[in-house]
PDB file of N, CA and C in Angstrom:
ATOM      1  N   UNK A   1      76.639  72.371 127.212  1.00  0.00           N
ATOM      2  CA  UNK A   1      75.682  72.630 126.157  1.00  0.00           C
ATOM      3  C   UNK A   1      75.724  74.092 125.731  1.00  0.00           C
ATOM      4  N   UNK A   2      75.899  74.895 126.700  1.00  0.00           N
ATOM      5  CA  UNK A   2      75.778  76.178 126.137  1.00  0.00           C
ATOM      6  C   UNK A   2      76.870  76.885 125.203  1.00  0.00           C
ATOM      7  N   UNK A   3      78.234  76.231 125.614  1.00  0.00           N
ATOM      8  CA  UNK A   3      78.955  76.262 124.768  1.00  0.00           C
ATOM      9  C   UNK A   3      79.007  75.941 123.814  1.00  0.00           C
ATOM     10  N   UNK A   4      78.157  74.927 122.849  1.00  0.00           N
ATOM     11  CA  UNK A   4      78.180  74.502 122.101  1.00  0.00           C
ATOM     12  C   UNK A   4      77.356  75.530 120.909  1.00  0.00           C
ATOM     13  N   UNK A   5      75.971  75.484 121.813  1.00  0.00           N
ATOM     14  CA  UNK A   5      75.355  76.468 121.295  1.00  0.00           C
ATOM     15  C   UNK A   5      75.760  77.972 120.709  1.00  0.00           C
ATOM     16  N   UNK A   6      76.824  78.507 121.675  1.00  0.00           N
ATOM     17  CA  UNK A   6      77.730  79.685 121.930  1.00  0.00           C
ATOM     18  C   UNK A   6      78.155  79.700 120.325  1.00  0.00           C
ATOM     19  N   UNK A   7      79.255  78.289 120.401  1.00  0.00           N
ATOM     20  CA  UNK A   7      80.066  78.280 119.225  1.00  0.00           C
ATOM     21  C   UNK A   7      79.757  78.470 117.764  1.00  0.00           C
ATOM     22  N   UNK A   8      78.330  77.946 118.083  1.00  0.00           N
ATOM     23  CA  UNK A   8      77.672  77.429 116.506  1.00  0.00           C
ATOM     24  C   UNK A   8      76.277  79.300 116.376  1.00  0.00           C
ATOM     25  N   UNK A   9      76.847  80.277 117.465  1.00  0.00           N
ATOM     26  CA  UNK A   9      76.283  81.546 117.243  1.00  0.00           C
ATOM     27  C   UNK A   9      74.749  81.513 117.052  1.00  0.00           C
ATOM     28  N   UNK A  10      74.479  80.776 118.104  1.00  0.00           N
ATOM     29  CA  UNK A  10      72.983  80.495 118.725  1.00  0.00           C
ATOM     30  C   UNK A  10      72.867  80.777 120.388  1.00  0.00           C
ATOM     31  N   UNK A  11      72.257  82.054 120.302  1.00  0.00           N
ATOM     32  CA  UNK A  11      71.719  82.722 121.771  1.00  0.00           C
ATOM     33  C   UNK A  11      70.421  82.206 122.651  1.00  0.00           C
ATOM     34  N   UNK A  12      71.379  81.929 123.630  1.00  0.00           N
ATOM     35  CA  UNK A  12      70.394  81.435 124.649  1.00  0.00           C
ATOM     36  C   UNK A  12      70.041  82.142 125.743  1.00  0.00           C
ATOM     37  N   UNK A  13      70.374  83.397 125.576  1.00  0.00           N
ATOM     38  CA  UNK A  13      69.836  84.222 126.500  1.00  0.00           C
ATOM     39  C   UNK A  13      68.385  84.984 126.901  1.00  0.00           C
ATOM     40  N   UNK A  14      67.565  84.757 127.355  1.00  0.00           N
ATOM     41  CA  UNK A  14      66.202  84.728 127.621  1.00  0.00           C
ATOM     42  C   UNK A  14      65.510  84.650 126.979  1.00  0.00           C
ATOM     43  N   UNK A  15      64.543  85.244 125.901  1.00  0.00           N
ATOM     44  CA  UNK A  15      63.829  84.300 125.087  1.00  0.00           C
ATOM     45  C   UNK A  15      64.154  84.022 124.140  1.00  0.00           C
ATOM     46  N   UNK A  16      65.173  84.148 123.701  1.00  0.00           N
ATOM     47  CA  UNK A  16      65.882  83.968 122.471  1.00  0.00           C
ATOM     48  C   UNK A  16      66.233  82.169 122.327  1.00  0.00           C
ATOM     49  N   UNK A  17      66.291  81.529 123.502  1.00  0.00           N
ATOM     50  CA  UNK A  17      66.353  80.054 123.629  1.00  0.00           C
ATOM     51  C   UNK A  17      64.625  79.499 122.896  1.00  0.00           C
ATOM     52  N   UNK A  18      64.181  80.088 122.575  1.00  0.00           N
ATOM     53  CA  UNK A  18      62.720  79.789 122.706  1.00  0.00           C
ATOM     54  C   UNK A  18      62.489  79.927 121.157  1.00  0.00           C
ATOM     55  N   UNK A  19      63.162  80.710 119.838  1.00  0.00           N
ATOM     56  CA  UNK A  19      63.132  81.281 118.800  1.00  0.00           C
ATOM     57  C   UNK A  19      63.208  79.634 118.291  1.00  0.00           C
ATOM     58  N   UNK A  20      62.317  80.134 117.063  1.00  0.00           N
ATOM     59  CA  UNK A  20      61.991  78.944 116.230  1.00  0.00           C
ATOM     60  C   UNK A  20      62.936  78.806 115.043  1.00  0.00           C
ATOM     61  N   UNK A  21      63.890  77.348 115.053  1.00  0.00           N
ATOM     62  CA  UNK A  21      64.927  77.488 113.615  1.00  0.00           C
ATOM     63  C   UNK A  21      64.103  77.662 112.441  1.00  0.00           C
ATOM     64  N   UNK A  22      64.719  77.865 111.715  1.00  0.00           N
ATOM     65  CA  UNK A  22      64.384  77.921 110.032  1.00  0.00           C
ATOM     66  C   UNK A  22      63.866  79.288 109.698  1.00  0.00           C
ATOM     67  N   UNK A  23      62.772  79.497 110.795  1.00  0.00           N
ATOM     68  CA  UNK A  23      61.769  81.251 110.087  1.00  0.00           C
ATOM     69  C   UNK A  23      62.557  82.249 111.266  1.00  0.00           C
ATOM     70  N   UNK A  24      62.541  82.166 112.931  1.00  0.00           N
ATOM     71  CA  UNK A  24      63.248  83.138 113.480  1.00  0.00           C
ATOM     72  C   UNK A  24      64.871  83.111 113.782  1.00  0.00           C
ATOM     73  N   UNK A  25      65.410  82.019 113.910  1.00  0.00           N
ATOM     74  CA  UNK A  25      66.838  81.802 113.271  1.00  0.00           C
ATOM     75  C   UNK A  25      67.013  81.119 111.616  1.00  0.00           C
ATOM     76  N   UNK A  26      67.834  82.297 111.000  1.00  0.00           N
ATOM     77  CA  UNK A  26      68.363  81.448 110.104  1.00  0.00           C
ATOM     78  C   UNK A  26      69.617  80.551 109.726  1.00  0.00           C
ATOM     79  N   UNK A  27      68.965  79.350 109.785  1.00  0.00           N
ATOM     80  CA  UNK A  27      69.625  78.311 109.692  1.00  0.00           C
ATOM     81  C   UNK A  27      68.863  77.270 108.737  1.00  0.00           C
ATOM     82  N   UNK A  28      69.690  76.468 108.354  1.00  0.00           N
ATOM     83  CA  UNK A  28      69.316  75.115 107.476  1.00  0.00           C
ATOM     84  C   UNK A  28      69.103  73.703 108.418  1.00  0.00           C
ATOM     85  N   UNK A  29      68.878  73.169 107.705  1.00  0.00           N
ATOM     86  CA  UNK A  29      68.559  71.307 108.782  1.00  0.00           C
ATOM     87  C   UNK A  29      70.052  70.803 108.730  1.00  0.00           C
ATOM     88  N   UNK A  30      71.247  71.520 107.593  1.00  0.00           N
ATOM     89  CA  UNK A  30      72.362  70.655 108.034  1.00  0.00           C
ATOM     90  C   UNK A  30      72.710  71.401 109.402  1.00  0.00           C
ATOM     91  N   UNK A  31      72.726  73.256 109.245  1.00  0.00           N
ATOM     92  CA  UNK A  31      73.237  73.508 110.483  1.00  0.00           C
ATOM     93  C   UNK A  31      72.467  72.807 111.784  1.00  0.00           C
ATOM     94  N   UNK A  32      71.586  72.721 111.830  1.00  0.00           N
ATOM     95  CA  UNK A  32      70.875  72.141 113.721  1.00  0.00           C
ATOM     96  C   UNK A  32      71.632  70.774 113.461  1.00  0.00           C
ATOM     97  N   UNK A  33      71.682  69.939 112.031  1.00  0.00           N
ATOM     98  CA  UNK A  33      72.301  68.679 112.337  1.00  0.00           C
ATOM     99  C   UNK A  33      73.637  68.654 113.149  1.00  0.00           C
ATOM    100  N   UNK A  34      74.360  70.070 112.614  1.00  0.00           N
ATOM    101  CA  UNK A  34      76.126  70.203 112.803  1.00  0.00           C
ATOM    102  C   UNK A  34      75.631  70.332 114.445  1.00  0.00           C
ATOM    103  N   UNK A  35      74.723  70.568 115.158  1.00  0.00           N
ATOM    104  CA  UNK A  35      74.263  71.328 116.520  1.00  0.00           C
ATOM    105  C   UNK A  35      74.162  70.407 117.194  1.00  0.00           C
ATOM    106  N   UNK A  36      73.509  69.812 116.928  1.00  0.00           N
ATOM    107  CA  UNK A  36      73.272  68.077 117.169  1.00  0.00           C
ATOM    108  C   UNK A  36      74.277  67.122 117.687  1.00  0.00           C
ATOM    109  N   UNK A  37      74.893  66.781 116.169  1.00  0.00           N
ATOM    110  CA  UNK A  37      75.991  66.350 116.555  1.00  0.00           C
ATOM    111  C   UNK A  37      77.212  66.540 117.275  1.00  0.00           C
ATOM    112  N   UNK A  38      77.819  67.531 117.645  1.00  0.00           N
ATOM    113  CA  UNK A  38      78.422  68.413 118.302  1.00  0.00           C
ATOM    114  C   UNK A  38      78.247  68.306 119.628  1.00  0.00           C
ATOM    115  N   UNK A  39      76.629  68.113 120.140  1.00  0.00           N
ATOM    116  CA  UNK A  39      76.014  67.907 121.271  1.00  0.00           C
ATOM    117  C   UNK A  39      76.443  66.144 121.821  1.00  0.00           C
ATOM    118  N   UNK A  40      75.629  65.731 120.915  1.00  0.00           N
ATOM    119  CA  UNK A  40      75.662  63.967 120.889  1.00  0.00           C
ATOM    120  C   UNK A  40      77.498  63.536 121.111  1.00  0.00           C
ATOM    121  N   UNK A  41      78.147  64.392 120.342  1.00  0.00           N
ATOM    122  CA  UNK A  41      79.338  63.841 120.800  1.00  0.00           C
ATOM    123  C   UNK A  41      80.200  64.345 122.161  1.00  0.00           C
ATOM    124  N   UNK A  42      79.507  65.200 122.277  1.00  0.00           N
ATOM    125  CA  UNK A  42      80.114  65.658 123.532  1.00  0.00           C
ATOM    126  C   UNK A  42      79.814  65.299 124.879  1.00  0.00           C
ATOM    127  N   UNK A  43      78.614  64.875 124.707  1.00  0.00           N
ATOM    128  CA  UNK A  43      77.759  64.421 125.418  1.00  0.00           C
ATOM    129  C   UNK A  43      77.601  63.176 126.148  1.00  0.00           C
ATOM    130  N   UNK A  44      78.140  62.306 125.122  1.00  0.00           N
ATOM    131  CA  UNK A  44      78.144  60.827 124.626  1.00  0.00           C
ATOM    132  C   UNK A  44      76.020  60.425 124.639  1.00  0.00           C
ATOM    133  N   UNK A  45      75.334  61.007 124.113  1.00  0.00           N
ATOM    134  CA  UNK A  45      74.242  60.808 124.189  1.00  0.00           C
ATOM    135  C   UNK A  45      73.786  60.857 122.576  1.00  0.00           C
ATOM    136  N   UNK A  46      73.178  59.852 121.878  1.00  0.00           N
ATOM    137  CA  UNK A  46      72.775  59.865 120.996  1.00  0.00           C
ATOM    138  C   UNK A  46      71.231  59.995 121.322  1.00  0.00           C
ATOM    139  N   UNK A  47      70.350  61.000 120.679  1.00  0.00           N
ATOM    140  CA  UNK A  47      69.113  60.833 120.193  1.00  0.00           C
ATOM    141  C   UNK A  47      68.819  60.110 118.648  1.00  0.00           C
ATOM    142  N   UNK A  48      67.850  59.636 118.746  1.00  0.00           N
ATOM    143  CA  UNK A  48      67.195  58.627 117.338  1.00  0.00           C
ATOM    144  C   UNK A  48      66.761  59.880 116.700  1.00  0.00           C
ATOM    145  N   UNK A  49      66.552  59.521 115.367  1.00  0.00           N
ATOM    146  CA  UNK A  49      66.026  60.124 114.352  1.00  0.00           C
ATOM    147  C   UNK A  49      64.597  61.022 114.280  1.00  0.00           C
ATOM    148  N   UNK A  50      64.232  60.577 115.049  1.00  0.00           N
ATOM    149  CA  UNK A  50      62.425  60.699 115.476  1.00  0.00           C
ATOM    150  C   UNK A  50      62.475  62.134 116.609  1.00  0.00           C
ATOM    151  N   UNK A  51      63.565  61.668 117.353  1.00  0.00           N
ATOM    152  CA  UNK A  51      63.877  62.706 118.537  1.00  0.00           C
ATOM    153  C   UNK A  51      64.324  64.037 117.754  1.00  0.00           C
ATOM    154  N   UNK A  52      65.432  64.329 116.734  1.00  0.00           N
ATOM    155  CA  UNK A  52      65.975  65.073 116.358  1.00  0.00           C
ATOM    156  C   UNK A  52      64.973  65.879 115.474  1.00  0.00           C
ATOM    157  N   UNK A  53      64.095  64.908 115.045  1.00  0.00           N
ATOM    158  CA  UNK A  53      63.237  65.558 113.905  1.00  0.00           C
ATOM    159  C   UNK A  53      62.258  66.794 114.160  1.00  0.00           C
ATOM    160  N   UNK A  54      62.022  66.110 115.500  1.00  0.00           N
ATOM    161  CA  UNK A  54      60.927  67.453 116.421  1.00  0.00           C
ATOM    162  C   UNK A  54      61.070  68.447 116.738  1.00  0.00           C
ATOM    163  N   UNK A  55      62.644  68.470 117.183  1.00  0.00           N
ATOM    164  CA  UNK A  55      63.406  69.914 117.985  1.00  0.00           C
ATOM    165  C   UNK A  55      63.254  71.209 116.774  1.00  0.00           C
ATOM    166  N   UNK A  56      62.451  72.138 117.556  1.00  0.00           N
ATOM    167  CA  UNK A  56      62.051  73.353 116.706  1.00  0.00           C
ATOM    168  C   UNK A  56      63.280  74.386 117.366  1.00  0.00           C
ATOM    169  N   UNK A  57      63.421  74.196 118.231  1.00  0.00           N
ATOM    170  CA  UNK A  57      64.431  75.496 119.143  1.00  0.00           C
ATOM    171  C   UNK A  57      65.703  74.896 119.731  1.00  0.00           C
ATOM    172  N   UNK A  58      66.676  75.336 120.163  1.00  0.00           N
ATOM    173  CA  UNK A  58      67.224  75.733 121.142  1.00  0.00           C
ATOM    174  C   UNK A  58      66.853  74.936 122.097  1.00  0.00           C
ATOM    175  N   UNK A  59      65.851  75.969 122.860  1.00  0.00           N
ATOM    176  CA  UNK A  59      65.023  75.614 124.135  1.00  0.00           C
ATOM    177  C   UNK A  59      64.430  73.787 124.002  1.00  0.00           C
ATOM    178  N   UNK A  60      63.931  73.262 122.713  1.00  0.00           N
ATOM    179  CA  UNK A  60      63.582  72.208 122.633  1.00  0.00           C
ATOM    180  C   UNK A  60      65.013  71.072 122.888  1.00  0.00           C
ATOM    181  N   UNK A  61      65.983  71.457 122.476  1.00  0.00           N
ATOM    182  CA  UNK A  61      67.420  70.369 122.636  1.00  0.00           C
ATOM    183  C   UNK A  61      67.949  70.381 123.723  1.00  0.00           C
ATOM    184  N   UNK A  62      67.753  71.773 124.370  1.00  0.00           N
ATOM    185  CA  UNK A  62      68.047  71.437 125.692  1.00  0.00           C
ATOM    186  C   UNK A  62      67.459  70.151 126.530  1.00  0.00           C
ATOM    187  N   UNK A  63      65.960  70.797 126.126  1.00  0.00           N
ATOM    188  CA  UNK A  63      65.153  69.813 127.502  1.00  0.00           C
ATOM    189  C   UNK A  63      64.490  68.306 126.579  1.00  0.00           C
ATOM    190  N   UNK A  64      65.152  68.282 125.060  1.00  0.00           N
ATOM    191  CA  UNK A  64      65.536  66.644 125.068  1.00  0.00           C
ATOM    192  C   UNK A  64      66.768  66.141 125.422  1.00  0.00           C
ATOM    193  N   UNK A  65      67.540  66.627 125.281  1.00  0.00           N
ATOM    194  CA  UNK A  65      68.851  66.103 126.378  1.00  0.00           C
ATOM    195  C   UNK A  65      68.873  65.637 127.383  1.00  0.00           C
ATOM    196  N   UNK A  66      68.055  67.227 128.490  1.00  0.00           N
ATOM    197  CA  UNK A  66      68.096  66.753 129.285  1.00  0.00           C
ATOM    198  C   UNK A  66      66.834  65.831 129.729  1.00  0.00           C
ATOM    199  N   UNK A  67      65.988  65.398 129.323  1.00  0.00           N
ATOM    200  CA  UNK A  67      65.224  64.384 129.519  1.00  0.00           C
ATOM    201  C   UNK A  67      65.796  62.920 129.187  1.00  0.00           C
ATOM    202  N   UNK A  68      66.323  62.654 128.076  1.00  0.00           N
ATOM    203  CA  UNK A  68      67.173  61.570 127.619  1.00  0.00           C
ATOM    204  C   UNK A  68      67.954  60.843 129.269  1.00  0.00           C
ATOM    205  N   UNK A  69      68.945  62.257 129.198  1.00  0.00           N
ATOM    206  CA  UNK A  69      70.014  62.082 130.645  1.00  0.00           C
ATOM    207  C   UNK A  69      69.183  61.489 131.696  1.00  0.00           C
ATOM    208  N   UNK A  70      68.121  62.273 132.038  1.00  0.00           N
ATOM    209  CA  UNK A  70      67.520  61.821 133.114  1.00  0.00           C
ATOM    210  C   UNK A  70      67.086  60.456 132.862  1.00  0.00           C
ATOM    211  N   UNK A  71      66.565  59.757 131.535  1.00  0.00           N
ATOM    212  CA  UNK A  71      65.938  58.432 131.516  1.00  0.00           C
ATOM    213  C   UNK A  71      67.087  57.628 131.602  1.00  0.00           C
ATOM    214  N   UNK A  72      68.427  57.685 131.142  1.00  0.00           N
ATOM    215  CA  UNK A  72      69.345  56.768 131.052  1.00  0.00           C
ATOM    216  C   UNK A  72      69.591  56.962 132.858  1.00  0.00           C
ATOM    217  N   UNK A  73      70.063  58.185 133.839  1.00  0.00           N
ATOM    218  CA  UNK A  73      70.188  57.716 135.329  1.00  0.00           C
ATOM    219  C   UNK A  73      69.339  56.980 135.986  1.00  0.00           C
ATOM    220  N   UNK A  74      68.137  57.156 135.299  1.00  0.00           N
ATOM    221  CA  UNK A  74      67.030  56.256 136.105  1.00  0.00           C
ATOM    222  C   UNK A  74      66.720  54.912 135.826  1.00  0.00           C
ATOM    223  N   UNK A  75      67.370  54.889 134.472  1.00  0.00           N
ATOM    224  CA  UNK A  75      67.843  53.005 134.305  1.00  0.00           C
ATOM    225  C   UNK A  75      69.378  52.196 134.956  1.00  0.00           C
ATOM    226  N   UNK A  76      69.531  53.894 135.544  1.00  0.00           N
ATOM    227  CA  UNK A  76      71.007  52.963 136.407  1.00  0.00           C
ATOM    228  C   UNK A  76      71.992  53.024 135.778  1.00  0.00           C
ATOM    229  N   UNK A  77      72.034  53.974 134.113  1.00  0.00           N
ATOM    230  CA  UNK A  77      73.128  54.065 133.824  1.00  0.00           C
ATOM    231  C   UNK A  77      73.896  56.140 133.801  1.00  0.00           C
ATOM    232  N   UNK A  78      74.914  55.193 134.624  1.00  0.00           N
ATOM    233  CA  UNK A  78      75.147  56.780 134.821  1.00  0.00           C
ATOM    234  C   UNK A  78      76.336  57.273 133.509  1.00  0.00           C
ATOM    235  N   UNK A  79      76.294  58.382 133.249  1.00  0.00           N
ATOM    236  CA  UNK A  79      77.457  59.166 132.193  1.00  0.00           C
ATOM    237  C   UNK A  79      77.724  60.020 133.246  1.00  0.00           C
ATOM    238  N   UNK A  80      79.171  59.869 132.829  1.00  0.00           N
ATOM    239  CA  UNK A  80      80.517  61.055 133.086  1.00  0.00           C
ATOM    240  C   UNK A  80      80.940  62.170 132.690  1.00  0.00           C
ATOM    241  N   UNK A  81      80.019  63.206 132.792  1.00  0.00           N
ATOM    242  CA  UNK A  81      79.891  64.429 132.539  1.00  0.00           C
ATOM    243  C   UNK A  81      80.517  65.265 132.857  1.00  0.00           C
ATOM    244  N   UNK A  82      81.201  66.683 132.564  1.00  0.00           N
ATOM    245  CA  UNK A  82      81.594  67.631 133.449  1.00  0.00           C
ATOM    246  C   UNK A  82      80.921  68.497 133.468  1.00  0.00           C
ATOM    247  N   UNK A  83      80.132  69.025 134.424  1.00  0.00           N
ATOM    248  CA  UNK A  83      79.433  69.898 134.540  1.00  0.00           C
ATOM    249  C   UNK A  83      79.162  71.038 134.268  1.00  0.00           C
ATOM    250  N   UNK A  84      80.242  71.600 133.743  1.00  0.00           N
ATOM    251  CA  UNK A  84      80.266  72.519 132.541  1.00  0.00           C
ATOM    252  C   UNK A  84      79.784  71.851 131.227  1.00  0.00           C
ATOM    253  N   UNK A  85      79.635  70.656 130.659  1.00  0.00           N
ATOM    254  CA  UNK A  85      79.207  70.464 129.268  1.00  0.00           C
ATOM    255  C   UNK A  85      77.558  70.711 129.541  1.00  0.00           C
ATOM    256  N   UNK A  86      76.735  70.011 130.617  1.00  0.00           N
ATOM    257  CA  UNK A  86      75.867  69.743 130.395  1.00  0.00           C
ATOM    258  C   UNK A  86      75.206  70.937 131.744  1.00  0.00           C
ATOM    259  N   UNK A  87      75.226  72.366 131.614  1.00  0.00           N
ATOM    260  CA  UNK A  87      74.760  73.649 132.466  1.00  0.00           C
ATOM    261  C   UNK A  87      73.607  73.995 131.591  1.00  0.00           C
ATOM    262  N   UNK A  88      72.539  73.318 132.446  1.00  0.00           N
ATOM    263  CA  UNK A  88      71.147  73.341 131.890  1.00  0.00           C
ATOM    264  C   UNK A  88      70.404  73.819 133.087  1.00  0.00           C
ATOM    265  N   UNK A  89      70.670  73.824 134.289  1.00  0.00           N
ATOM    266  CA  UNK A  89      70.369  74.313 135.250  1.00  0.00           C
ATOM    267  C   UNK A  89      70.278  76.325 135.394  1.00  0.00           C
ATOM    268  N   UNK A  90      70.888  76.358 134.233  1.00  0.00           N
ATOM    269  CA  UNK A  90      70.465  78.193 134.374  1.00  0.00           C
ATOM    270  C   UNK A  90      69.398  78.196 133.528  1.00  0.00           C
ATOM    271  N   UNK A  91      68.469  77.502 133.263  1.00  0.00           N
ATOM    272  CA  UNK A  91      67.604  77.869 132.049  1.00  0.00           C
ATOM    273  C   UNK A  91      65.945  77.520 133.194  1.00  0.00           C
ATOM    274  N   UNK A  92      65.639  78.466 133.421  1.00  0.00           N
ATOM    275  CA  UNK A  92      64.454  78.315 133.945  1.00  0.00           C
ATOM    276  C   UNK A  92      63.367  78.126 132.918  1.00  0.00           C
ATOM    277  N   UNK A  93      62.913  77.212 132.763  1.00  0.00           N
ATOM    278  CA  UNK A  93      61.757  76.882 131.679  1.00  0.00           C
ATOM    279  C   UNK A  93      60.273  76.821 132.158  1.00  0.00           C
ATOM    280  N   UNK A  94      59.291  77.407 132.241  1.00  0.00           N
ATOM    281  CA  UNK A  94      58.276  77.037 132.476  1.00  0.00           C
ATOM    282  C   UNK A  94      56.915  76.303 131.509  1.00  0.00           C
ATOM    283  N   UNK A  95      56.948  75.154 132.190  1.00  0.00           N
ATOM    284  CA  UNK A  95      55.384  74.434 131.561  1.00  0.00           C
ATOM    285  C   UNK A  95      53.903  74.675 131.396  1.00  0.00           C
TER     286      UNK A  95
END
């Protein structure tokens, strides 16, 4: 993931994962779409329409991803990841 992010010149380095698209990054709804998708295919994880619509940040796609991931292992279906795509584990987030 972070690479992805990397590529498409979106910083995830401390609070900058947290910056809101549109007013503190500038970007358009196609770019987060190109972000998106990029993700989803790499990923093999599609989010619905409803899911994508919400993500204000960065920080928000991460932890729908990784929430997604987690609901599909806990229905028993596992994806084949390399652990470099999906390094979500350096992002300390607090609730």
């Amino acid at each position: 993931m972070v690479s992805v992010f990397k590529e498409f010149g979106i910083s995830l380095i401390g609070p900058k994962k947290s910056r809101i698209f549109y007013s503190e990054i500038d970007v358009d709804r196609f770019y987060v779409e190109g972000v998106l998708f990029e993700l989803e295919t790499r990923l093999g994880i599609v989010l619905d329409e409803r899911e994508s619509k919400d993500l204000q940040s960065p920080l928000d796609i991460i932890l729908c991803f990784k929430n997604k991931l987690e609901n599909l292992n806990a229905a028993g279906k596992r994806l084949d990841l390399k652990h470099s795509e999906l390094d979500y584990s350096r992002f300390q987030v607090s609730v």
